[in-house]
N, C-alpha and C. Protein backbone atom coordinates (compact mmCIF):
# COMPACT_ATOMS: atom_id res chain seq x y z
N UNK A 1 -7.75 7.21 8.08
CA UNK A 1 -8.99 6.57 7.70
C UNK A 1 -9.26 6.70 6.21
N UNK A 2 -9.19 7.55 5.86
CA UNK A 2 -9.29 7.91 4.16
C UNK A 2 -8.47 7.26 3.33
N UNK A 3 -7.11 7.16 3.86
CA UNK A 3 -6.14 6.36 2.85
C UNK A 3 -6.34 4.69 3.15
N UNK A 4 -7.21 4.48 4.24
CA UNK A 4 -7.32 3.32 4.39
C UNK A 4 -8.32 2.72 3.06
N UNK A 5 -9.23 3.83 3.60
CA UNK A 5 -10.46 3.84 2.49
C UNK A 5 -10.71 3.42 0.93
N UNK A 6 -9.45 4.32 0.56
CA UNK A 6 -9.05 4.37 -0.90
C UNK A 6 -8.18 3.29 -1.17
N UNK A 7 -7.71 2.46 -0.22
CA UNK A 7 -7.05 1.41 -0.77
C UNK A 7 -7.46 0.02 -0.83
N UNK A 8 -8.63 0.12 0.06
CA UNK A 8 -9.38 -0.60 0.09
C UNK A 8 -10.10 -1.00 -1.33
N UNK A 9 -10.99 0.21 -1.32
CA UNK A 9 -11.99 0.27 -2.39
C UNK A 9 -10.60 -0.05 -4.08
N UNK A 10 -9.52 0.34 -3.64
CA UNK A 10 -8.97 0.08 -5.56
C UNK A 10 -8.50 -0.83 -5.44
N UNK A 11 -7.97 -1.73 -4.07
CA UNK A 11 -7.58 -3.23 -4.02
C UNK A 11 -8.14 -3.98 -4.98
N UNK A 12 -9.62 -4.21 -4.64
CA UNK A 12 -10.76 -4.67 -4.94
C UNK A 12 -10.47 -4.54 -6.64
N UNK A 13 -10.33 -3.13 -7.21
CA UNK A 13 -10.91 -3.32 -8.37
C UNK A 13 -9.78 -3.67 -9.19
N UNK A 14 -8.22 -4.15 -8.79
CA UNK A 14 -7.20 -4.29 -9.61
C UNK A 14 -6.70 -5.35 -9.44
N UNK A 15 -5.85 -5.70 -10.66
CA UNK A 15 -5.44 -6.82 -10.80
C UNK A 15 -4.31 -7.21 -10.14
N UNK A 16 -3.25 -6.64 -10.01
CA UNK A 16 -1.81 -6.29 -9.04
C UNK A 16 -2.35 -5.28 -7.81
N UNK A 17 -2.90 -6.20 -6.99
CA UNK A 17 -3.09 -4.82 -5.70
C UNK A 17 -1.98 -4.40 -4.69
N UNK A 18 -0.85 -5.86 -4.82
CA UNK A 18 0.09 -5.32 -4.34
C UNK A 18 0.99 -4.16 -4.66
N UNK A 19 0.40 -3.30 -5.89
CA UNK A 19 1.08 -2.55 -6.54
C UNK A 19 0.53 -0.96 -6.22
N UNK A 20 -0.32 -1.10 -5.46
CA UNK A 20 -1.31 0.27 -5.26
C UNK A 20 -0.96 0.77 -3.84
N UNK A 21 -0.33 1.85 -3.82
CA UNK A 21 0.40 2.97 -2.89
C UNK A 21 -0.60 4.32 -2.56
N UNK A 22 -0.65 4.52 -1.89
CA UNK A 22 -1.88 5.89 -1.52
C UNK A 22 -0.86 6.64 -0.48
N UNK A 23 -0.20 7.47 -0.78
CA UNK A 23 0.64 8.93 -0.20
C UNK A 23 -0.26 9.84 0.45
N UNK A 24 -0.37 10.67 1.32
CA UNK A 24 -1.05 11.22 2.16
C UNK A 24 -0.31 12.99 2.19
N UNK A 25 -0.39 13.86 1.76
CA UNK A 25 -0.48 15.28 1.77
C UNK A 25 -1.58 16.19 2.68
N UNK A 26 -0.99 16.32 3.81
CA UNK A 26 -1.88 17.27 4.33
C UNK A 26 -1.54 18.69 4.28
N UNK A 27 -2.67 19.37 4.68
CA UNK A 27 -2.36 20.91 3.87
C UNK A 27 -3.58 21.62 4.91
N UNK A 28 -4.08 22.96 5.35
CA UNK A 28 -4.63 23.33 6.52
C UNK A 28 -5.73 22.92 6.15
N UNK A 29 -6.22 23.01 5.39
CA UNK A 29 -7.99 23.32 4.87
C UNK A 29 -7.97 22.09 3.61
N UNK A 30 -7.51 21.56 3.32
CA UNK A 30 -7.46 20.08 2.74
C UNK A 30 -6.75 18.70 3.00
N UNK A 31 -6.85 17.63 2.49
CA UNK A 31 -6.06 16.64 2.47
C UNK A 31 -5.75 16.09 1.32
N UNK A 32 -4.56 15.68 0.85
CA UNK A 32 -4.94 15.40 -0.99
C UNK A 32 -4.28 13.87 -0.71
N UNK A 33 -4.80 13.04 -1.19
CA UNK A 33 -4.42 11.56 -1.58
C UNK A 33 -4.22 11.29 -2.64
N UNK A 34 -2.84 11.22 -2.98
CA UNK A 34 -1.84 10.23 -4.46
C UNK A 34 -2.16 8.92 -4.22
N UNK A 35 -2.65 8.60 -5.65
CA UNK A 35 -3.05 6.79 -5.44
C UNK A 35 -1.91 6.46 -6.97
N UNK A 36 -1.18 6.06 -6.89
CA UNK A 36 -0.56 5.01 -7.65
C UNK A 36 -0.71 3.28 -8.03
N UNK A 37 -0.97 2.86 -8.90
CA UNK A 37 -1.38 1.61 -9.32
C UNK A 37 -0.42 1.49 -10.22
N UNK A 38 -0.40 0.12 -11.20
CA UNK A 38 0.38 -0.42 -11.90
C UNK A 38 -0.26 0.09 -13.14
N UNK A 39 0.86 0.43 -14.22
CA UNK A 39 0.23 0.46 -15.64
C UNK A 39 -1.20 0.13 -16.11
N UNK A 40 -0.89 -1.40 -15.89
CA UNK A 40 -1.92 -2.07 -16.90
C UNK A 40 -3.39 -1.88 -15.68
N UNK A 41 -3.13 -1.36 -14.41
CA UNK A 41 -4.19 -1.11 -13.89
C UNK A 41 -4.78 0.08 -14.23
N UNK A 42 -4.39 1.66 -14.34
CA UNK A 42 -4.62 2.43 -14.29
C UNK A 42 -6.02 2.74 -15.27
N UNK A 43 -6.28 1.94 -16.37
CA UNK A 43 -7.72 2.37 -17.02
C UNK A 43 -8.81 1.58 -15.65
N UNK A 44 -8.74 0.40 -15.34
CA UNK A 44 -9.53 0.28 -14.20
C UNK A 44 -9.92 0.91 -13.23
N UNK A 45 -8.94 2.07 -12.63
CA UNK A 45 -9.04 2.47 -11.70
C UNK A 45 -9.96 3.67 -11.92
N UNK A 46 -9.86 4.21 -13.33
CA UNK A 46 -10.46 5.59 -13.95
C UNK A 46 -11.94 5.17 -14.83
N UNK A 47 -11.77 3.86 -15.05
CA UNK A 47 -13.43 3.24 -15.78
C UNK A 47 -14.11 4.58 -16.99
N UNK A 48 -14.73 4.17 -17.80
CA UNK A 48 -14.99 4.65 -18.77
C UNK A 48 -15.41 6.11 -18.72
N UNK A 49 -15.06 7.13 -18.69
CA UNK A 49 -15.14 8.46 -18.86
C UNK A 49 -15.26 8.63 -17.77
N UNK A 50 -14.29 8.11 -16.74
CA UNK A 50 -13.64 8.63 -15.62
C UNK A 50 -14.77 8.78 -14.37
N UNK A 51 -15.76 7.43 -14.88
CA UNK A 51 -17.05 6.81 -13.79
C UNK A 51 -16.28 6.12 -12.66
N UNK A 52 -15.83 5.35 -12.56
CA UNK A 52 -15.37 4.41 -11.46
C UNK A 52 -14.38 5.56 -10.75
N UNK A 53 -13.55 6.43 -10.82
CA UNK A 53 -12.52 7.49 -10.70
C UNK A 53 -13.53 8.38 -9.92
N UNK A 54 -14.61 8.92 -10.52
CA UNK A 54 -15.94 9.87 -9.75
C UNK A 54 -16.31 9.05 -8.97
N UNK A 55 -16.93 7.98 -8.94
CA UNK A 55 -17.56 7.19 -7.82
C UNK A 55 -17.15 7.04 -6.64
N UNK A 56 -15.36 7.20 -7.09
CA UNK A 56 -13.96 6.76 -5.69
C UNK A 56 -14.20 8.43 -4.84
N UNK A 57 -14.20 8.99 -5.40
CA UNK A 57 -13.59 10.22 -4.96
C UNK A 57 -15.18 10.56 -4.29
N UNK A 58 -16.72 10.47 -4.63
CA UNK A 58 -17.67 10.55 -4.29
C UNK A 58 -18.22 9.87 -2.62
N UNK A 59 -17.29 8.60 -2.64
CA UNK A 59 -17.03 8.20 -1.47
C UNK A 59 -16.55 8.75 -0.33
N UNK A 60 -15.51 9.36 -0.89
CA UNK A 60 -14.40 9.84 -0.18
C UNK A 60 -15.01 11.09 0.81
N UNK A 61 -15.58 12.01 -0.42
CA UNK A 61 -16.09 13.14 0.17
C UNK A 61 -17.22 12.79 1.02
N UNK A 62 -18.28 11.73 0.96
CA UNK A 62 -19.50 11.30 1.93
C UNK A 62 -18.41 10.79 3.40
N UNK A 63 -17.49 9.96 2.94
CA UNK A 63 -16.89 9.76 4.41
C UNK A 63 -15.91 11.15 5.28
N UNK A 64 -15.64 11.49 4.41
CA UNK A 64 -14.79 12.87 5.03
C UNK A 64 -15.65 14.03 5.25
N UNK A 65 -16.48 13.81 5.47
CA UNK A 65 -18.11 15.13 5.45
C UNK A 65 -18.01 15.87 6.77
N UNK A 66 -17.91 14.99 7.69
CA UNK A 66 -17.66 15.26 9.31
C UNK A 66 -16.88 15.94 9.93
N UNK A 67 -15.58 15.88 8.97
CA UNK A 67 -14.45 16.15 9.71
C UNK A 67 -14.35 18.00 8.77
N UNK A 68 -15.15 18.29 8.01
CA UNK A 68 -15.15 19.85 7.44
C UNK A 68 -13.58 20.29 6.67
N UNK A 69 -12.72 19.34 6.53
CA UNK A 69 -11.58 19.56 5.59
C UNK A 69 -11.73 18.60 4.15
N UNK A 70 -11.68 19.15 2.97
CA UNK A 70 -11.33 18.89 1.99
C UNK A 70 -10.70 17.69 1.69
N UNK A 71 -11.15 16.85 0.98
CA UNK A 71 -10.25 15.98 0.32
C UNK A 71 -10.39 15.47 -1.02
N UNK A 72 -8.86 15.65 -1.54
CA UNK A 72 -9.00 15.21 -2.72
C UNK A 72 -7.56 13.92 -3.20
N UNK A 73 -8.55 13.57 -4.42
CA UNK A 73 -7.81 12.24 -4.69
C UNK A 73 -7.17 12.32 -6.14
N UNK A 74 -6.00 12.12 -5.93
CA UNK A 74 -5.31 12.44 -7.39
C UNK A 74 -4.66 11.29 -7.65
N UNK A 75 -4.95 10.46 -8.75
CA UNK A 75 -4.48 9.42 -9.39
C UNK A 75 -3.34 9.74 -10.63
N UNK A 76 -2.12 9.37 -10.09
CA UNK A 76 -1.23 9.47 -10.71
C UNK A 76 -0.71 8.36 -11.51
N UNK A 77 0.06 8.34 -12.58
CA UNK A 77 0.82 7.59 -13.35
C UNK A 77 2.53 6.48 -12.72
């Protein structure tokens, strides 16, 4: 549900969405999500002092609230 989530929401905000991959790491007491995008996407995805990047991940944690494990979102290069 979460990686659905996150790919959803950065589809939307990029220009090559066919290019955006979300990897899934589970771990006991967290979940960590790798989001990969294309180059020329990657300032979009992070928005000006890393607002649009907080907003994603702010989501994340309101939808994953229920389930009492951790998640985090790491946007890689």
């Amino acid at each position: 549900m979460e990686k659905d989530l996150v790919e959803y929401i950065v589809k939307i905000l990029v220009d090559d969405p066919g290019a955006v991959t979300v990897s899934v790491v589970e771990g006991e007491k967290s979940t960590i999500l790798e989001l990969r995008v294309s180059p020329e996407d990657i300032g979009k995805v992070i928005g000006k002092h890393g607002r649009i990047a907080k907003a994603i991940r702010t989501v994340l944690q309101a939808a994953t609230a229920k389930t009492g494990k951790h998640t985090v979102l790491e946007i890689l290069d």
